[in-house]
PDB file of N, CA and C in Angstrom:
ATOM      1  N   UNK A   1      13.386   2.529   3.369  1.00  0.00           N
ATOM      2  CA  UNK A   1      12.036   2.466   2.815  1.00  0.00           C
ATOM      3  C   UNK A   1      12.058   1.586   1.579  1.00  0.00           C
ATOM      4  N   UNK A   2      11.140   0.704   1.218  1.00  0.00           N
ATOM      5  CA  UNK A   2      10.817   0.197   0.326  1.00  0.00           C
ATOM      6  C   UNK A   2      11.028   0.618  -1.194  1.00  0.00           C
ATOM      7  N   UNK A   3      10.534   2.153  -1.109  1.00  0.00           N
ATOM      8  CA  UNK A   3      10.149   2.630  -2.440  1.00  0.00           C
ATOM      9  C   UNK A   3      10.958   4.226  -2.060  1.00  0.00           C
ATOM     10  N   UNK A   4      11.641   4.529  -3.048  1.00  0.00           N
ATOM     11  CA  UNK A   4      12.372   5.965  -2.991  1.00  0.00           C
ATOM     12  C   UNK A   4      11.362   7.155  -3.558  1.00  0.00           C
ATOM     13  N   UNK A   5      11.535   7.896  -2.971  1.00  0.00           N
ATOM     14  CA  UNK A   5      10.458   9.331  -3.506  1.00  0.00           C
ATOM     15  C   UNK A   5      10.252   9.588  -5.215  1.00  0.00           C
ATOM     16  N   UNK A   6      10.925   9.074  -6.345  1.00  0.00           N
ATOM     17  CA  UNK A   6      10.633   8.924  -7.121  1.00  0.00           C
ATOM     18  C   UNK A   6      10.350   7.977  -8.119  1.00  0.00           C
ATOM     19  N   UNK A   7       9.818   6.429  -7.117  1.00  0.00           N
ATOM     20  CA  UNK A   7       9.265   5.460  -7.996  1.00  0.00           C
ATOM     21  C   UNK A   7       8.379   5.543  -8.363  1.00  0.00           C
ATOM     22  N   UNK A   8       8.018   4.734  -9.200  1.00  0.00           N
ATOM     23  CA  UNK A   8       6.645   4.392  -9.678  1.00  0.00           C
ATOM     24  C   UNK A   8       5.672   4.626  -8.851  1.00  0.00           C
ATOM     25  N   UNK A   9       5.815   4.107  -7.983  1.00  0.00           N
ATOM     26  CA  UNK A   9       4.709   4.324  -7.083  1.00  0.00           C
ATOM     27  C   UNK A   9       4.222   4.812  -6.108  1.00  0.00           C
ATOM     28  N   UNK A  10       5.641   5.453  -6.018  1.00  0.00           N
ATOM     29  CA  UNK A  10       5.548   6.984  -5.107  1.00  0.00           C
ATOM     30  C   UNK A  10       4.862   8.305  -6.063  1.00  0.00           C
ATOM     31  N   UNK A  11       4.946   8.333  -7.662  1.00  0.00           N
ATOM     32  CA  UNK A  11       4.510   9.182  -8.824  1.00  0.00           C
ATOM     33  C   UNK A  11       2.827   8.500  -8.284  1.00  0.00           C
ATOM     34  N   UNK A  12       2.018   7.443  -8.374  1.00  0.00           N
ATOM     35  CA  UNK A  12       1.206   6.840  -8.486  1.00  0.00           C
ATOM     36  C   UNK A  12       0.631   7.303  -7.114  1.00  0.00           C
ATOM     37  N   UNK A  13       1.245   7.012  -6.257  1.00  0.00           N
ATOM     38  CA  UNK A  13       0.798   8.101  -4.932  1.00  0.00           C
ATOM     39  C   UNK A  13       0.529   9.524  -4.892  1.00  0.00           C
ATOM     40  N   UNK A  14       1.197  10.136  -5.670  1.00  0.00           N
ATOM     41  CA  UNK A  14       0.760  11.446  -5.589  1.00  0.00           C
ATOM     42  C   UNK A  14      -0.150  11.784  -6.950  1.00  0.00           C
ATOM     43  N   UNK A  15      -0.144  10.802  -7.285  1.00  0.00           N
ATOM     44  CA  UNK A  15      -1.455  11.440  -8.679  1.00  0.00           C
ATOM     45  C   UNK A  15      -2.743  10.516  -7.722  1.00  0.00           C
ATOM     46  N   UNK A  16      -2.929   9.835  -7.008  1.00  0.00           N
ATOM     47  CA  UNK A  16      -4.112   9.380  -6.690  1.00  0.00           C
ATOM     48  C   UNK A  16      -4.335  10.254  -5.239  1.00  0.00           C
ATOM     49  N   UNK A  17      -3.553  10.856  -4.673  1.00  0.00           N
ATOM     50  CA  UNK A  17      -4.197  11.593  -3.430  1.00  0.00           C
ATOM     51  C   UNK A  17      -3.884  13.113  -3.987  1.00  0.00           C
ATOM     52  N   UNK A  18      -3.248  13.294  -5.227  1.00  0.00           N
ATOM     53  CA  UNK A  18      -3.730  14.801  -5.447  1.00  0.00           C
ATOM     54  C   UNK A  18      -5.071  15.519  -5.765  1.00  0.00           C
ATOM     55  N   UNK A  19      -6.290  14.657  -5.239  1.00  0.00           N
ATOM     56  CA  UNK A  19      -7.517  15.740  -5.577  1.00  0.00           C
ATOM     57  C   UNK A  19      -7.674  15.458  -7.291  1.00  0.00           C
ATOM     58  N   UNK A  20      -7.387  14.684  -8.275  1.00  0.00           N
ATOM     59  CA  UNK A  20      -7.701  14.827  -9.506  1.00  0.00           C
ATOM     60  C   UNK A  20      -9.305  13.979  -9.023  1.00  0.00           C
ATOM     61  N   UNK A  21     -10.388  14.003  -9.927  1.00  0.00           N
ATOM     62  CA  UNK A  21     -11.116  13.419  -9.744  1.00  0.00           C
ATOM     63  C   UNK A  21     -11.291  12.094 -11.166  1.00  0.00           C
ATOM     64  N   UNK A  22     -10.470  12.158 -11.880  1.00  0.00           N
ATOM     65  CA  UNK A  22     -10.687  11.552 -13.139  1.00  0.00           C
ATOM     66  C   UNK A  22     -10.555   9.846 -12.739  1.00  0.00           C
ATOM     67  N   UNK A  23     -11.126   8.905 -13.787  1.00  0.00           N
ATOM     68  CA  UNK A  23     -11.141   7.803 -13.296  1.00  0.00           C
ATOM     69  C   UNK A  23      -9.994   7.473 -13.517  1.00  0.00           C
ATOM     70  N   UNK A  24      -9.458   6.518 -12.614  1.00  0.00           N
ATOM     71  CA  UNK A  24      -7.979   6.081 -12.103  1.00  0.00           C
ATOM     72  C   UNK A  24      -8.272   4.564 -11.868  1.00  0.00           C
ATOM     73  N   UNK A  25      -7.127   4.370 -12.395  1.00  0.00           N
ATOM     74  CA  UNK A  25      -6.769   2.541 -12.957  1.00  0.00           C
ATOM     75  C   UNK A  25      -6.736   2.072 -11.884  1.00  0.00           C
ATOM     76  N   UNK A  26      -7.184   0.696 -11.388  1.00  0.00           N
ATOM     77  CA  UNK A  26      -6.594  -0.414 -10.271  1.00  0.00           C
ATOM     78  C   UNK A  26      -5.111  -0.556 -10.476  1.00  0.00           C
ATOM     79  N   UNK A  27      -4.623  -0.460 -11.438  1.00  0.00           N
ATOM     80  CA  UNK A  27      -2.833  -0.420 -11.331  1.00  0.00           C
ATOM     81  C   UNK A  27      -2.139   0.185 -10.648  1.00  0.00           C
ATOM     82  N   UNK A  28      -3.261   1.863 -11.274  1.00  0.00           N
ATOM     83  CA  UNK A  28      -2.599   3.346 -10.336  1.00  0.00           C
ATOM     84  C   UNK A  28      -2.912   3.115  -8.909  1.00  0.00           C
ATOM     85  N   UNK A  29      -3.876   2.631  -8.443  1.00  0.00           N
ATOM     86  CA  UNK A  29      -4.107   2.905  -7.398  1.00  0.00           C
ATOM     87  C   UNK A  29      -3.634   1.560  -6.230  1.00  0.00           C
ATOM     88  N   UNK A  30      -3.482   0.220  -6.998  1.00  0.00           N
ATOM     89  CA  UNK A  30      -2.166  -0.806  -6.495  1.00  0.00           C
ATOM     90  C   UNK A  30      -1.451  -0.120  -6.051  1.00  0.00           C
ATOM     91  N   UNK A  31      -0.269   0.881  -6.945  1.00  0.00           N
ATOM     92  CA  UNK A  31       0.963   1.290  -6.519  1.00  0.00           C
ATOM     93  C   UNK A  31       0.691   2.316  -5.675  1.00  0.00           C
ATOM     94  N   UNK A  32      -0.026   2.688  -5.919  1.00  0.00           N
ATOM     95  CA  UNK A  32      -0.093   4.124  -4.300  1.00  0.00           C
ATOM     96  C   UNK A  32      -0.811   3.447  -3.496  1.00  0.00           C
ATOM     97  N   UNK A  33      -1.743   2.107  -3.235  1.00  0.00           N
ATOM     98  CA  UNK A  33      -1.667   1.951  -1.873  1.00  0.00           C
ATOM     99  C   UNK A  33      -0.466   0.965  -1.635  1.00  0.00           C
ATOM    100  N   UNK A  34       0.639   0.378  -2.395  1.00  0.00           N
ATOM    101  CA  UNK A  34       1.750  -0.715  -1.867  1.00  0.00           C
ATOM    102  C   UNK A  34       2.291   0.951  -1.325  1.00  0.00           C
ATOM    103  N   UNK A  35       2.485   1.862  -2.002  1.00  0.00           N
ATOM    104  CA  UNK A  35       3.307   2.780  -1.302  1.00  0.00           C
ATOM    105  C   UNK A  35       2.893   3.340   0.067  1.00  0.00           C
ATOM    106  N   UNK A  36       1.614   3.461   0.340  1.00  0.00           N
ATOM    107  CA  UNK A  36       1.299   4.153   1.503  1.00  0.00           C
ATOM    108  C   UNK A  36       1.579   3.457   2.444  1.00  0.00           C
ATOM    109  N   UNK A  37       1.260   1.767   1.901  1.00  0.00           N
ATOM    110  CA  UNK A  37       1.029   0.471   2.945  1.00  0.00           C
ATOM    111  C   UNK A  37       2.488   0.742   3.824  1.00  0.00           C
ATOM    112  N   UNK A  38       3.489   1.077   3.102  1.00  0.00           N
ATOM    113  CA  UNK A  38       5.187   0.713   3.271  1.00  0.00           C
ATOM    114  C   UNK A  38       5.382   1.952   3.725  1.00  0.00           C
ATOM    115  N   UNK A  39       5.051   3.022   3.973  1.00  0.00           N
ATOM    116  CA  UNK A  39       5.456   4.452   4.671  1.00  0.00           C
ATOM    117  C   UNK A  39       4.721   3.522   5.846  1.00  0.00           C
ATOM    118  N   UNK A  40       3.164   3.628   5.737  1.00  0.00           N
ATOM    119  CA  UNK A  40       2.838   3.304   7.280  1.00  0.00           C
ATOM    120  C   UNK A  40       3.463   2.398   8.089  1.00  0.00           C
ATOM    121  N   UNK A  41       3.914   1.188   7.352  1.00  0.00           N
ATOM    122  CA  UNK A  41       4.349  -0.016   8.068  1.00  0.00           C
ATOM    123  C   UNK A  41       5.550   0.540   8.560  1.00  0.00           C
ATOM    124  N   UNK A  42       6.321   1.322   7.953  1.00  0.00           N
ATOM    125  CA  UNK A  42       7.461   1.830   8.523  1.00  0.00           C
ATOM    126  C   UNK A  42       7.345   2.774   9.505  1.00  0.00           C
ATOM    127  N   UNK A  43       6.569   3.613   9.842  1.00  0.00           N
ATOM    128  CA  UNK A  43       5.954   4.557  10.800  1.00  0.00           C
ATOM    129  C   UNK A  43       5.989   3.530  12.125  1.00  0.00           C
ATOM    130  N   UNK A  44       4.921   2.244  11.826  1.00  0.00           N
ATOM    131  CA  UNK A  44       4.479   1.221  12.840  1.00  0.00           C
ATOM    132  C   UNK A  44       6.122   1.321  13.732  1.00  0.00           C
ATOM    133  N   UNK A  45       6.778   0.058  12.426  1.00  0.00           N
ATOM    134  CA  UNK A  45       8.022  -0.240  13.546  1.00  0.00           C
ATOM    135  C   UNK A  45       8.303   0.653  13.858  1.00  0.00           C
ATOM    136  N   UNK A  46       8.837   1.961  13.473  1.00  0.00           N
ATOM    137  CA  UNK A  46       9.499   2.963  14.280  1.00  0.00           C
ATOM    138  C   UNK A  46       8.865   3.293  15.799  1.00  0.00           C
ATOM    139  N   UNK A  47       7.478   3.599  15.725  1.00  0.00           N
ATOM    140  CA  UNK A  47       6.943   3.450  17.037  1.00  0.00           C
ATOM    141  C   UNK A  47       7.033   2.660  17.862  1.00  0.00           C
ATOM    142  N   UNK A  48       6.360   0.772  17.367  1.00  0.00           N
ATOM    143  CA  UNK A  48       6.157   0.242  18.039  1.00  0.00           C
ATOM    144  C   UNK A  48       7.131  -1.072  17.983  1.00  0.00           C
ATOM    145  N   UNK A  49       8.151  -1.018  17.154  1.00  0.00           N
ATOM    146  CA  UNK A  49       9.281  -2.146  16.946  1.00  0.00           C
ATOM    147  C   UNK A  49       8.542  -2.906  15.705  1.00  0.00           C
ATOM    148  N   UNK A  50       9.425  -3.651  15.426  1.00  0.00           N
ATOM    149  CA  UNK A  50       8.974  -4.757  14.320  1.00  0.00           C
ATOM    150  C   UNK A  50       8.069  -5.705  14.611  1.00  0.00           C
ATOM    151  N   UNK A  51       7.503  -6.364  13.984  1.00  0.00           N
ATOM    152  CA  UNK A  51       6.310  -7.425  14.562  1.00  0.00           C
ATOM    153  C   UNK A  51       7.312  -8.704  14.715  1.00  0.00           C
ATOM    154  N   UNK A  52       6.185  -9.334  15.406  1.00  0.00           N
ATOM    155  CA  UNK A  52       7.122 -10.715  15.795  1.00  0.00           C
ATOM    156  C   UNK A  52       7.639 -11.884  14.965  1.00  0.00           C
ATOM    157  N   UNK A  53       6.770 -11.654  13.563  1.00  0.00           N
ATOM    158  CA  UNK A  53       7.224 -12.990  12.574  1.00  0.00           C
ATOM    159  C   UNK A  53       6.756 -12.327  11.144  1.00  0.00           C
ATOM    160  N   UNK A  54       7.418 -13.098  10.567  1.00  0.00           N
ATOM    161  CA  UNK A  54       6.957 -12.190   8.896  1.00  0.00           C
ATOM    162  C   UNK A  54       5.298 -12.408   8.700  1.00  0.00           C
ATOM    163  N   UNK A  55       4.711 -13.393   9.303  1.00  0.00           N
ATOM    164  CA  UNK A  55       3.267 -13.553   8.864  1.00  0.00           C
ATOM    165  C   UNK A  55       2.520 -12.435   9.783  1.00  0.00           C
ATOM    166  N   UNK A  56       2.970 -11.891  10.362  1.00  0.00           N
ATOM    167  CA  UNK A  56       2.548 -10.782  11.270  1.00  0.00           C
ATOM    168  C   UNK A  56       2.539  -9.632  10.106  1.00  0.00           C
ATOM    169  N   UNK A  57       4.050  -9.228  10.007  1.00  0.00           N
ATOM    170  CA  UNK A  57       4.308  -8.082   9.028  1.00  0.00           C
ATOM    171  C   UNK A  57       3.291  -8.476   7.888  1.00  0.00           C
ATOM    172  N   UNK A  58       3.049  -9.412   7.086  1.00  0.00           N
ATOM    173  CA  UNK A  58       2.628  -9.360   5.875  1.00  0.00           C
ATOM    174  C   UNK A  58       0.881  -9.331   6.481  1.00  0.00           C
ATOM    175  N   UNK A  59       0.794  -9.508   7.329  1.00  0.00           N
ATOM    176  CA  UNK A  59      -0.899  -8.955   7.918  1.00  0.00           C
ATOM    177  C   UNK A  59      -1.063  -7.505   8.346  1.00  0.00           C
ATOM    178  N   UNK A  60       0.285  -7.094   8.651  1.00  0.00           N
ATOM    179  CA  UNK A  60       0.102  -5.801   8.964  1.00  0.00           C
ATOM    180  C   UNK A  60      -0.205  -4.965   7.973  1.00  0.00           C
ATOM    181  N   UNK A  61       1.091  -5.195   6.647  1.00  0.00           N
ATOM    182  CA  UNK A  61       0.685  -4.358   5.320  1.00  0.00           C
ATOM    183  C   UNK A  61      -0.620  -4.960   4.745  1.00  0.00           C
ATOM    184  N   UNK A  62      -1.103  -5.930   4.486  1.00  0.00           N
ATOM    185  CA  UNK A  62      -2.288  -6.254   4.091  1.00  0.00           C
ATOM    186  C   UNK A  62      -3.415  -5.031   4.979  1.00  0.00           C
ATOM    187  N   UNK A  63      -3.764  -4.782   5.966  1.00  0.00           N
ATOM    188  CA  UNK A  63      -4.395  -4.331   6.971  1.00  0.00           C
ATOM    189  C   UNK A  63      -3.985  -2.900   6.085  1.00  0.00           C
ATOM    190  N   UNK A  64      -3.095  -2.535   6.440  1.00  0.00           N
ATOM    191  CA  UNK A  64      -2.592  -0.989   6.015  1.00  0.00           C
ATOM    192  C   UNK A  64      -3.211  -0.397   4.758  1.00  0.00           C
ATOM    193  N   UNK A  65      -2.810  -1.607   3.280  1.00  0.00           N
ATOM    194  CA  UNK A  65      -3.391  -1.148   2.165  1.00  0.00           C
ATOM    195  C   UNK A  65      -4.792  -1.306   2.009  1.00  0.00           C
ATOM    196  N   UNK A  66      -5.160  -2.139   2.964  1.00  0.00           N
ATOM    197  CA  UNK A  66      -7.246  -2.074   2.718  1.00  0.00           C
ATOM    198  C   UNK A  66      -7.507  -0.505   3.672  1.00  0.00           C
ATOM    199  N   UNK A  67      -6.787  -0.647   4.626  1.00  0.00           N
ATOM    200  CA  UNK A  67      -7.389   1.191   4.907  1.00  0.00           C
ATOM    201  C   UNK A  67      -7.382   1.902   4.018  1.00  0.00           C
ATOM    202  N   UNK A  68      -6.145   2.175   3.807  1.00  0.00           N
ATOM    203  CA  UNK A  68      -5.638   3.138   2.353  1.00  0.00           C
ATOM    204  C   UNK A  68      -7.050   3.162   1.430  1.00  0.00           C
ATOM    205  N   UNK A  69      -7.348   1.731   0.898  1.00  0.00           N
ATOM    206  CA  UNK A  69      -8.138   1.553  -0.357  1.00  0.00           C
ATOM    207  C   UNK A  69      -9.655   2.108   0.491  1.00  0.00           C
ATOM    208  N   UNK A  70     -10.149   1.901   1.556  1.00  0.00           N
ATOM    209  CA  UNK A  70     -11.358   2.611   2.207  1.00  0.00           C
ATOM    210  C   UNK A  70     -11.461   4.142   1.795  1.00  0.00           C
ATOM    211  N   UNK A  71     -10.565   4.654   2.275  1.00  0.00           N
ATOM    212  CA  UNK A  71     -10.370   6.087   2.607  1.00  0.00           C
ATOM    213  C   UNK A  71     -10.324   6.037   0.670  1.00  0.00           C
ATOM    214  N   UNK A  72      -9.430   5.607   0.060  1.00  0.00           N
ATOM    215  CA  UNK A  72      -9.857   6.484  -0.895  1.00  0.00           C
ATOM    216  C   UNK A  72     -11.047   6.054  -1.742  1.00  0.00           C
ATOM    217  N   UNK A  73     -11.041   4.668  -1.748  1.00  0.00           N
ATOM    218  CA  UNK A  73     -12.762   4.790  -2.217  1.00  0.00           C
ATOM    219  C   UNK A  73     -13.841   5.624  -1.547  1.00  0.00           C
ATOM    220  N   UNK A  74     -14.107   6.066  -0.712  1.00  0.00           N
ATOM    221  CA  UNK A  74     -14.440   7.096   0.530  1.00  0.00           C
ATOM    222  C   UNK A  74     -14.612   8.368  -0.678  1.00  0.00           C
ATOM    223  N   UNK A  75     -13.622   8.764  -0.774  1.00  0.00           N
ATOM    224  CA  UNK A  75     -13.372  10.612  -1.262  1.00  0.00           C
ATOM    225  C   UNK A  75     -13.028  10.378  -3.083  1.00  0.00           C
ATOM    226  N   UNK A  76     -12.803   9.004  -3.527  1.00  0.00           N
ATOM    227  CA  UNK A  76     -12.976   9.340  -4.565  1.00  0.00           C
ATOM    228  C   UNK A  76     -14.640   8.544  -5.473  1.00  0.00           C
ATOM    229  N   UNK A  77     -15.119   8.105  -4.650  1.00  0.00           N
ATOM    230  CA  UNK A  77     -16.781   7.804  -5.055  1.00  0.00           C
ATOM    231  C   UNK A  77     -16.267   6.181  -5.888  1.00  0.00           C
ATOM    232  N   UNK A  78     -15.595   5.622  -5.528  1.00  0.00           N
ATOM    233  CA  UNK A  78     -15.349   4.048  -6.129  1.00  0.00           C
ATOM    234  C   UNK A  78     -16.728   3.051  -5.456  1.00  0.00           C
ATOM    235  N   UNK A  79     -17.211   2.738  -6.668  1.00  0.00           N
ATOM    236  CA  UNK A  79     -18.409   1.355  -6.225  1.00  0.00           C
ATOM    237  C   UNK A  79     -17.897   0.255  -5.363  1.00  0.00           C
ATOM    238  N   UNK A  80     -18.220  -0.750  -4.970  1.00  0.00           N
ATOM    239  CA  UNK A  80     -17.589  -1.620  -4.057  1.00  0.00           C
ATOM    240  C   UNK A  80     -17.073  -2.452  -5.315  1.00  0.00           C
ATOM    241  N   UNK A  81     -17.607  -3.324  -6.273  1.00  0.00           N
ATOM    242  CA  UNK A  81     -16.665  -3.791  -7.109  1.00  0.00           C
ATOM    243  C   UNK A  81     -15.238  -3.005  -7.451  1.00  0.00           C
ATOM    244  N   UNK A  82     -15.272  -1.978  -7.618  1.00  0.00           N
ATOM    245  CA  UNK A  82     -13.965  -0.728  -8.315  1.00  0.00           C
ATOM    246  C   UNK A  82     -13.209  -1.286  -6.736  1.00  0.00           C
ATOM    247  N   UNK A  83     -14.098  -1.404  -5.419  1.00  0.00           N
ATOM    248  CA  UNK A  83     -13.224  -0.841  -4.788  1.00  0.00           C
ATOM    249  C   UNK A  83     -12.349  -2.352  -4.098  1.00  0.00           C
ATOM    250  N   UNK A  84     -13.135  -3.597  -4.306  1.00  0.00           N
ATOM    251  CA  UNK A  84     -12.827  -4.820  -3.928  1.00  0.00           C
ATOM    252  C   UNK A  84     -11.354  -5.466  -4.982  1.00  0.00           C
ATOM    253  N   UNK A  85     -12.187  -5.061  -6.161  1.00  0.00           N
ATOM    254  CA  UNK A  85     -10.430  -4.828  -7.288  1.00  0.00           C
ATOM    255  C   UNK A  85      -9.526  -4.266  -6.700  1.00  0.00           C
ATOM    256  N   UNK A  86      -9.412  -3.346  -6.899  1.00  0.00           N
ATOM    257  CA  UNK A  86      -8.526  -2.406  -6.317  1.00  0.00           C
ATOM    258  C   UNK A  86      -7.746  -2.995  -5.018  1.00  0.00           C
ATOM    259  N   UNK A  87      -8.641  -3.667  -4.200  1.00  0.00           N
ATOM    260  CA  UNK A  87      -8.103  -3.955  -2.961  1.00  0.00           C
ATOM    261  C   UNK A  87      -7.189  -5.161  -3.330  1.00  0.00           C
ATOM    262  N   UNK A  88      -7.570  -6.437  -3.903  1.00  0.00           N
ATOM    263  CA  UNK A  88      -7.301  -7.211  -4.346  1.00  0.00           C
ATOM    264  C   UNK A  88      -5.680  -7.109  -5.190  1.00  0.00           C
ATOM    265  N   UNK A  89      -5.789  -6.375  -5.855  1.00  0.00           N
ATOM    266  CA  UNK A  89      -4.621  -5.756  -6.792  1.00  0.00           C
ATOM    267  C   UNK A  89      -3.846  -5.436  -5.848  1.00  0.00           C
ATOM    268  N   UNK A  90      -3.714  -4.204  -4.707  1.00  0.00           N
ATOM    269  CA  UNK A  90      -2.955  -3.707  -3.755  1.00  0.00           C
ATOM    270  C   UNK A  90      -2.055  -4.779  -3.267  1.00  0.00           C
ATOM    271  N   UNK A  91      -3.696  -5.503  -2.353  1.00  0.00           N
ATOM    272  CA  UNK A  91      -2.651  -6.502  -1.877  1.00  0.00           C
ATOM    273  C   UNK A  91      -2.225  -7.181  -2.168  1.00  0.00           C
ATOM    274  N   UNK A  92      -2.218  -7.778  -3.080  1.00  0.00           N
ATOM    275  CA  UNK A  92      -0.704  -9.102  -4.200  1.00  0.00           C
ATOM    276  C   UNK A  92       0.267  -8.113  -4.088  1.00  0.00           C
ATOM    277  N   UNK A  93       0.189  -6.704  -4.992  1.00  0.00           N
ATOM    278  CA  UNK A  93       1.434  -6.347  -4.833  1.00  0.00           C
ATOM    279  C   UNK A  93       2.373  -5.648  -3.656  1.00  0.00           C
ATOM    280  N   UNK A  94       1.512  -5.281  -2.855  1.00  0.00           N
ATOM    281  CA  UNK A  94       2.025  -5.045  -1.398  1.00  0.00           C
ATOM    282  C   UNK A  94       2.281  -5.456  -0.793  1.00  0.00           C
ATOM    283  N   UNK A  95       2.069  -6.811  -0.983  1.00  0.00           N
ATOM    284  CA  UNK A  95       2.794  -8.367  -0.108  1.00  0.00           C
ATOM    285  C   UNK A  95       3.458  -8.849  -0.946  1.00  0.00           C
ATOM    286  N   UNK A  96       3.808  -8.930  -2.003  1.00  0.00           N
ATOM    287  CA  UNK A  96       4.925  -9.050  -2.799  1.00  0.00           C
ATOM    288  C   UNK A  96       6.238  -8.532  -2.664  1.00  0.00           C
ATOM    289  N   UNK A  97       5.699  -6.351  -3.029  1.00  0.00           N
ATOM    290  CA  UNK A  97       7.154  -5.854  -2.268  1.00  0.00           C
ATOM    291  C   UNK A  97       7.211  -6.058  -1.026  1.00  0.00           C
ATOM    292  N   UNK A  98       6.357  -6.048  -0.240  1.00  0.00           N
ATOM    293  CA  UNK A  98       7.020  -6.360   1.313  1.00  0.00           C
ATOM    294  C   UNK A  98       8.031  -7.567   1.493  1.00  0.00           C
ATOM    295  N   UNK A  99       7.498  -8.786   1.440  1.00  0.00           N
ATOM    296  CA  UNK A  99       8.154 -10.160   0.995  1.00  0.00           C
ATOM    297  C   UNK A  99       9.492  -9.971   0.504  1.00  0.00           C
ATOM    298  N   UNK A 100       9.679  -9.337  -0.583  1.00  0.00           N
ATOM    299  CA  UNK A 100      11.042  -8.928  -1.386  1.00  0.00           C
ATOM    300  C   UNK A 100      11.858  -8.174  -0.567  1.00  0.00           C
ATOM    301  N   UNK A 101      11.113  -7.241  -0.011  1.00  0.00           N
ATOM    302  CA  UNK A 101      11.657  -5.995   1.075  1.00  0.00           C
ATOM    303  C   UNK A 101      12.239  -7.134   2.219  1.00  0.00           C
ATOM    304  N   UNK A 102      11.487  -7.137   3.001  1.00  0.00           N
ATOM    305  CA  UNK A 102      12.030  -7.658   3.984  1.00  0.00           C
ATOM    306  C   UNK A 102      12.757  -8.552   4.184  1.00  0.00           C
ATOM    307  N   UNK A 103      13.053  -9.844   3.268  1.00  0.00           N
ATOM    308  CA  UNK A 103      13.982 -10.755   2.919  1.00  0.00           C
ATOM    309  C   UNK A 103      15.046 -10.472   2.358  1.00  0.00           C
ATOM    310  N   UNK A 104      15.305  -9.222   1.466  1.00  0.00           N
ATOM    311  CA  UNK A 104      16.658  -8.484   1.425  1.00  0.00           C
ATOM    312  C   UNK A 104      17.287  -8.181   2.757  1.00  0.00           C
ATOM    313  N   UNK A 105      16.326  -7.088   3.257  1.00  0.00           N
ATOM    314  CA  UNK A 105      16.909  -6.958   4.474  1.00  0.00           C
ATOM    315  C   UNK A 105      17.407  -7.816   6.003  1.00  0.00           C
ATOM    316  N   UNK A 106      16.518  -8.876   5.476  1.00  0.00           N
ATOM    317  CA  UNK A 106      16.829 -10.054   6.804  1.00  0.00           C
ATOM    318  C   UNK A 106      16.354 -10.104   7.980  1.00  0.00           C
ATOM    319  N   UNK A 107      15.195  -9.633   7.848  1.00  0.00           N
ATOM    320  CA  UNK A 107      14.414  -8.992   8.846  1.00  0.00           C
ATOM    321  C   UNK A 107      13.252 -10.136   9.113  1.00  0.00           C
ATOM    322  N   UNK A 108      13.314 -11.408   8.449  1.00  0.00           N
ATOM    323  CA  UNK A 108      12.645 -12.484   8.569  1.00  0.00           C
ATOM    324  C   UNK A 108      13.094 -13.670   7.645  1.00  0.00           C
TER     325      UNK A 108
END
C-alpha cells in the first residue's frame, strides 16, 4: 500500500470520515481522499489485475478520488466551490503519490 495505517493521511482519513462535522481544510481532505484513492485502487488490481499502462492507473486514481470527494461533499454539506478545491487539491496529490508509488515499484 501506498500509505501505512499511521500516515498522515491515513490520521486525515479518519478525522474526515469520522462524523466530526466541523469545517475541514482542502489539505485535510487532499490527504484522505489520496488515501482512500490508494486503498481503492488497490482493491481494483486485486480484483481485476493492474491496468494496462500507467496513464490508465493515473485515470483510475484520479476517478477514485473525485468519488471519494462526491460522497463526502454529499454528507458533509461542501458548496461546489469547497468541493471543486478540494477535488483539485486531491488530485495533484493523488497522482503525485501514485506516480512516486508506482515507479518505485516498477509497475510502469
Amino acid at each position: 500500500m501506498w500509505f501505512t495505517h499511521d500516515s498522515d493521511e491515513a490520521k486525515a482519513h479518519d478525522q474526515v470520515t469520522g462524523g466530526h462535522s466541523a469545517k475541514i481544510s482542502h489539505e485535510l481532505i487532499a490527504a484522505a481522499a489520496s488515501y482512500e484513492a490508494a486503498k481503492a485502487y488497490e482493491h481494483h488490481v486485486a480484483k481485476n489485475g493492474k491496468p494496462a499502462n500507467h496513464q490508465k492507473a493515473i485515470e483510475l486514481v484520479a476517478a477514485l478520488t473525485g468519488g471519494f470527494i462526491d460522497r463526502l461533499a454529499e454528507t458533509k454539506g461542501m458548496d461546489e466551490v469547497d468541493k471543486q478545491r478540494a477535488k483539485h487539491d486531491a488530485s495533484s496529490s493523488a497522482n503525485q503519490r501514485a506516480q512516486n508509488a508506482l515507479s518505485k515499484q516498477g509497475e510502469f
